[in-house]
C-alpha atoms as a PDB file:
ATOM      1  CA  UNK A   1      82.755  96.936  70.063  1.00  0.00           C
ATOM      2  CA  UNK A   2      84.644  94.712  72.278  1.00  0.00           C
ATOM      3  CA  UNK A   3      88.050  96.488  74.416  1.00  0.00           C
ATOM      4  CA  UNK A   4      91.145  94.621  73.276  1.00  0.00           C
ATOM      5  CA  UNK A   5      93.979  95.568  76.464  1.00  0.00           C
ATOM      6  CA  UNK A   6      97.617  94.839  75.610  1.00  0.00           C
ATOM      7  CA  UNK A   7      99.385  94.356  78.113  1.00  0.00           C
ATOM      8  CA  UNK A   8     103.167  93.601  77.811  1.00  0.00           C
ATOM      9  CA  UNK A   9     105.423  91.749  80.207  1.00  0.00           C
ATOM     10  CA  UNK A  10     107.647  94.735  80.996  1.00  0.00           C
ATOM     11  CA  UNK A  11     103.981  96.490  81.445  1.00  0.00           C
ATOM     12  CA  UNK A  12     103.372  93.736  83.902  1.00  0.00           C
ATOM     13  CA  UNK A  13     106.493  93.878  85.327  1.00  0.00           C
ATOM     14  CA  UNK A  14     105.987  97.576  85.728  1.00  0.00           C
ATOM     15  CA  UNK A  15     102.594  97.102  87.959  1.00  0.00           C
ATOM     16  CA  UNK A  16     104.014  94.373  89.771  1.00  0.00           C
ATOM     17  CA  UNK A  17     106.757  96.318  90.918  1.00  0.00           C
ATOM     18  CA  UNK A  18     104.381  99.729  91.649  1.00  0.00           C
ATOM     19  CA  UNK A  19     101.767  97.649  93.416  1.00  0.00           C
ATOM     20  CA  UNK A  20     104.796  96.275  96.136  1.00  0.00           C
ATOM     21  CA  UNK A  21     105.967 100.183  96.156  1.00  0.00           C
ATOM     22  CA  UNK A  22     102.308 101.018  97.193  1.00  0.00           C
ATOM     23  CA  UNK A  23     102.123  98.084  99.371  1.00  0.00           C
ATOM     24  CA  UNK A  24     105.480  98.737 101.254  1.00  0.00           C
ATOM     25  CA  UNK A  25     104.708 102.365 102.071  1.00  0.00           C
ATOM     26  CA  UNK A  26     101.441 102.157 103.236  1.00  0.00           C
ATOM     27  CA  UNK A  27     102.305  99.673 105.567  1.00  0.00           C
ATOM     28  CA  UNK A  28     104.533 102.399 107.140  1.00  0.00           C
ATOM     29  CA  UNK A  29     102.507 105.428 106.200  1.00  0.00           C
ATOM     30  CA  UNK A  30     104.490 106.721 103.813  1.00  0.00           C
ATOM     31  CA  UNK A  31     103.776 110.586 102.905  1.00  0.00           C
ATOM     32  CA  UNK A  32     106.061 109.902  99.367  1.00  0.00           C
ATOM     33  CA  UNK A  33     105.880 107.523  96.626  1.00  0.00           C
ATOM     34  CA  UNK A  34     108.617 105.361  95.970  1.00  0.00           C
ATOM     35  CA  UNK A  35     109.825 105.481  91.948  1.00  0.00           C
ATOM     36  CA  UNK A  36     111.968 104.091  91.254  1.00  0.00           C
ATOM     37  CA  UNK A  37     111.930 100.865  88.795  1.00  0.00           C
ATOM     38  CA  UNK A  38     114.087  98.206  87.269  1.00  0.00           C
ATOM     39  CA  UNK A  39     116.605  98.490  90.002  1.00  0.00           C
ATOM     40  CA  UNK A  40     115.675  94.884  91.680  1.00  0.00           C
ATOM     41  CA  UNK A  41     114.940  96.828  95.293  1.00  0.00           C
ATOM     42  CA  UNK A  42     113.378  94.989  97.803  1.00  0.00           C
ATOM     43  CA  UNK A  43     112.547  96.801 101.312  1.00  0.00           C
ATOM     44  CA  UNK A  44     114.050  93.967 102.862  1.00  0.00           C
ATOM     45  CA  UNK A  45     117.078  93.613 101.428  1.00  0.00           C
ATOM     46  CA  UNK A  46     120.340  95.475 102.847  1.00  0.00           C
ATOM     47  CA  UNK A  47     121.155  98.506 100.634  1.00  0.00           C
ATOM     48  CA  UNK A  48     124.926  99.488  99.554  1.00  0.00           C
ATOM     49  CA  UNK A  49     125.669 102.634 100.987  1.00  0.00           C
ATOM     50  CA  UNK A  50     127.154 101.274 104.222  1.00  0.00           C
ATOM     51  CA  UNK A  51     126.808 102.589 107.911  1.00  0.00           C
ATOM     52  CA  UNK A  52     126.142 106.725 109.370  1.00  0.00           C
ATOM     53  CA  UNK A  53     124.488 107.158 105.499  1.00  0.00           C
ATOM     54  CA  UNK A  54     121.779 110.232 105.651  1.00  0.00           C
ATOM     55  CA  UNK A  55     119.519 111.538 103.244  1.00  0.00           C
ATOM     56  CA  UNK A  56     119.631 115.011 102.189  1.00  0.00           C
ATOM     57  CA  UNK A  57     116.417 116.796 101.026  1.00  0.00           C
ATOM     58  CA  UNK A  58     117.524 120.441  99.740  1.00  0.00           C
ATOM     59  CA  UNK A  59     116.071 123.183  97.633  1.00  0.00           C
ATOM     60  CA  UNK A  60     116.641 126.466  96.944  1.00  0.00           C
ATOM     61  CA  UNK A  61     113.074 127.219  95.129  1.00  0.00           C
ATOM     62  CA  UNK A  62     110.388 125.928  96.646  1.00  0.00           C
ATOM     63  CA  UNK A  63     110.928 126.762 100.507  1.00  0.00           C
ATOM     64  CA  UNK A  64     113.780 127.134 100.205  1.00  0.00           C
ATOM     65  CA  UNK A  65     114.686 123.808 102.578  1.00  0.00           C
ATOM     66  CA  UNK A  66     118.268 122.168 103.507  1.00  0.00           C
ATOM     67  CA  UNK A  67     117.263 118.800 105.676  1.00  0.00           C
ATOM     68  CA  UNK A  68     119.183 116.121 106.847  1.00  0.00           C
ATOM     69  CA  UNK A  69     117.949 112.433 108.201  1.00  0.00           C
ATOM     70  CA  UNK A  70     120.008 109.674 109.308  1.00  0.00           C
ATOM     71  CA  UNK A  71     118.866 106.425 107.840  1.00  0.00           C
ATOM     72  CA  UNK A  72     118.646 104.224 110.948  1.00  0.00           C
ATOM     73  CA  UNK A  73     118.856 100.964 109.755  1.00  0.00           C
ATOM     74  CA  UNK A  74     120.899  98.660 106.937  1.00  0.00           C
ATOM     75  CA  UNK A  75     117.912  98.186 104.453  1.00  0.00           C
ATOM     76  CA  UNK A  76     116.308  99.485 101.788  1.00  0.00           C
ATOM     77  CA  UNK A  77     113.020 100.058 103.902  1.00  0.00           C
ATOM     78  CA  UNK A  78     114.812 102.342 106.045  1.00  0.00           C
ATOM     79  CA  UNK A  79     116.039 104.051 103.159  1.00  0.00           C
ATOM     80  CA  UNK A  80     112.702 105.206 102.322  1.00  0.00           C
ATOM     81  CA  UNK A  81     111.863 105.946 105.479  1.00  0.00           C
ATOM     82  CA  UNK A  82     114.585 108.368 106.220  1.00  0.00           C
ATOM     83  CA  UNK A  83     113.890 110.011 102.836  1.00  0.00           C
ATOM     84  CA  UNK A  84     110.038 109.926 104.311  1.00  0.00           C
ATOM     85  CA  UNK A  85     110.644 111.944 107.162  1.00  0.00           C
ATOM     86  CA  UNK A  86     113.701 114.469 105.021  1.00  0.00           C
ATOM     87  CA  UNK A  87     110.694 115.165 102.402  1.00  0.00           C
ATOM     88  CA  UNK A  88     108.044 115.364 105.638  1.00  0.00           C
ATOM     89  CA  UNK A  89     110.162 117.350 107.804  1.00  0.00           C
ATOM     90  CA  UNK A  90     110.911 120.113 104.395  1.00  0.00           C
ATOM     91  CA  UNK A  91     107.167 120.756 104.020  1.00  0.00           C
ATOM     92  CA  UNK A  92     107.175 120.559 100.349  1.00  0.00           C
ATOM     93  CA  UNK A  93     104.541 117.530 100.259  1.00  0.00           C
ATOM     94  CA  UNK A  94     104.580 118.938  96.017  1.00  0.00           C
ATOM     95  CA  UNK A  95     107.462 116.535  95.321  1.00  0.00           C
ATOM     96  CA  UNK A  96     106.790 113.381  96.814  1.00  0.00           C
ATOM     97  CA  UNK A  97     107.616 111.259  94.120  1.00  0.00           C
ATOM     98  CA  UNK A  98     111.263 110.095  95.067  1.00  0.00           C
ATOM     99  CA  UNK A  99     112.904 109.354  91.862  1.00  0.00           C
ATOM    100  CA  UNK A 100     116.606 108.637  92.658  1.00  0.00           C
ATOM    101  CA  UNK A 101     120.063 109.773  94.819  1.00  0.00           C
ATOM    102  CA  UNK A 102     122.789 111.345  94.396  1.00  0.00           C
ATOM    103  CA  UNK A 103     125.454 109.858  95.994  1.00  0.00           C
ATOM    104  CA  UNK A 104     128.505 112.098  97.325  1.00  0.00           C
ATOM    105  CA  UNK A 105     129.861 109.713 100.529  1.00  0.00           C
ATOM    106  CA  UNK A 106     127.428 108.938 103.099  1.00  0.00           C
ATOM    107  CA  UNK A 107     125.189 111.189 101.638  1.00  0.00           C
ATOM    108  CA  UNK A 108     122.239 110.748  99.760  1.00  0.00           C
ATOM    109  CA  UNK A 109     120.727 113.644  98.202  1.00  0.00           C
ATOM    110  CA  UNK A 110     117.130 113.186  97.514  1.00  0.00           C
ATOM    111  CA  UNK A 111     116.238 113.625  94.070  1.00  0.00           C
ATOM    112  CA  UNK A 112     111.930 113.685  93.792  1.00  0.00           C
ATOM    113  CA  UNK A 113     109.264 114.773  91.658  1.00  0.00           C
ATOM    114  CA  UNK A 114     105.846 116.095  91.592  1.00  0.00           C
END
């Protein structure tokens, strides 16, 4: 029997966009993986959260861990790399999936996933 794949083009968008997530953070060694879609972020590209922004990576289970990183740069790339180091730096290399932010000033607190 012969393997049909369907493949739709929000599937394809969906691999286009992981594959240049995967791509990205190797290129800097990334320890996390970037997720998330369908926001139209490019590494690149400035991000909105203006100047002396840090990320906050804080738990109260699993370590329990309160870090703060200053994101050292005006784009998206350094984004990720400040949120990089925050998960790095907290030890808990469990949730390294980094799903979103919460946004209280120039804070970002890191929300991930396993």
């Amino acid at each position: 029997m012969e393997n049909i794949q369907i493949t739709t083009d929000e599937d394809k968008a969906f691999f286009e966009q992981m594959d240049y997530f995967s791509t990205y953070g190797k290129g800097f060694g990334a320890k996390t993986v970037w997720s998330i879609y369908d926001e139209g972020i490019q590494f690149g590209n400035d991000h909105p959260f203006g100047d002396d922004v840090v990320i906050r990576h804080k738990c109260d289970v699993f370590g329990p861990y309160d870090v703060t990183v200053p994101v050292e740069g005006k784009r998206w790339g350094d984004v990720w790399a400040a949120a990089d180091k925050a998960v790095v730096i907290s030890c808990d290399l469990h949730h390294i999936y980094i799903e979103g932010f919460e946004i209280k000033g120039n804070e970002l607190t890191l929300v991930t996933g396993s």
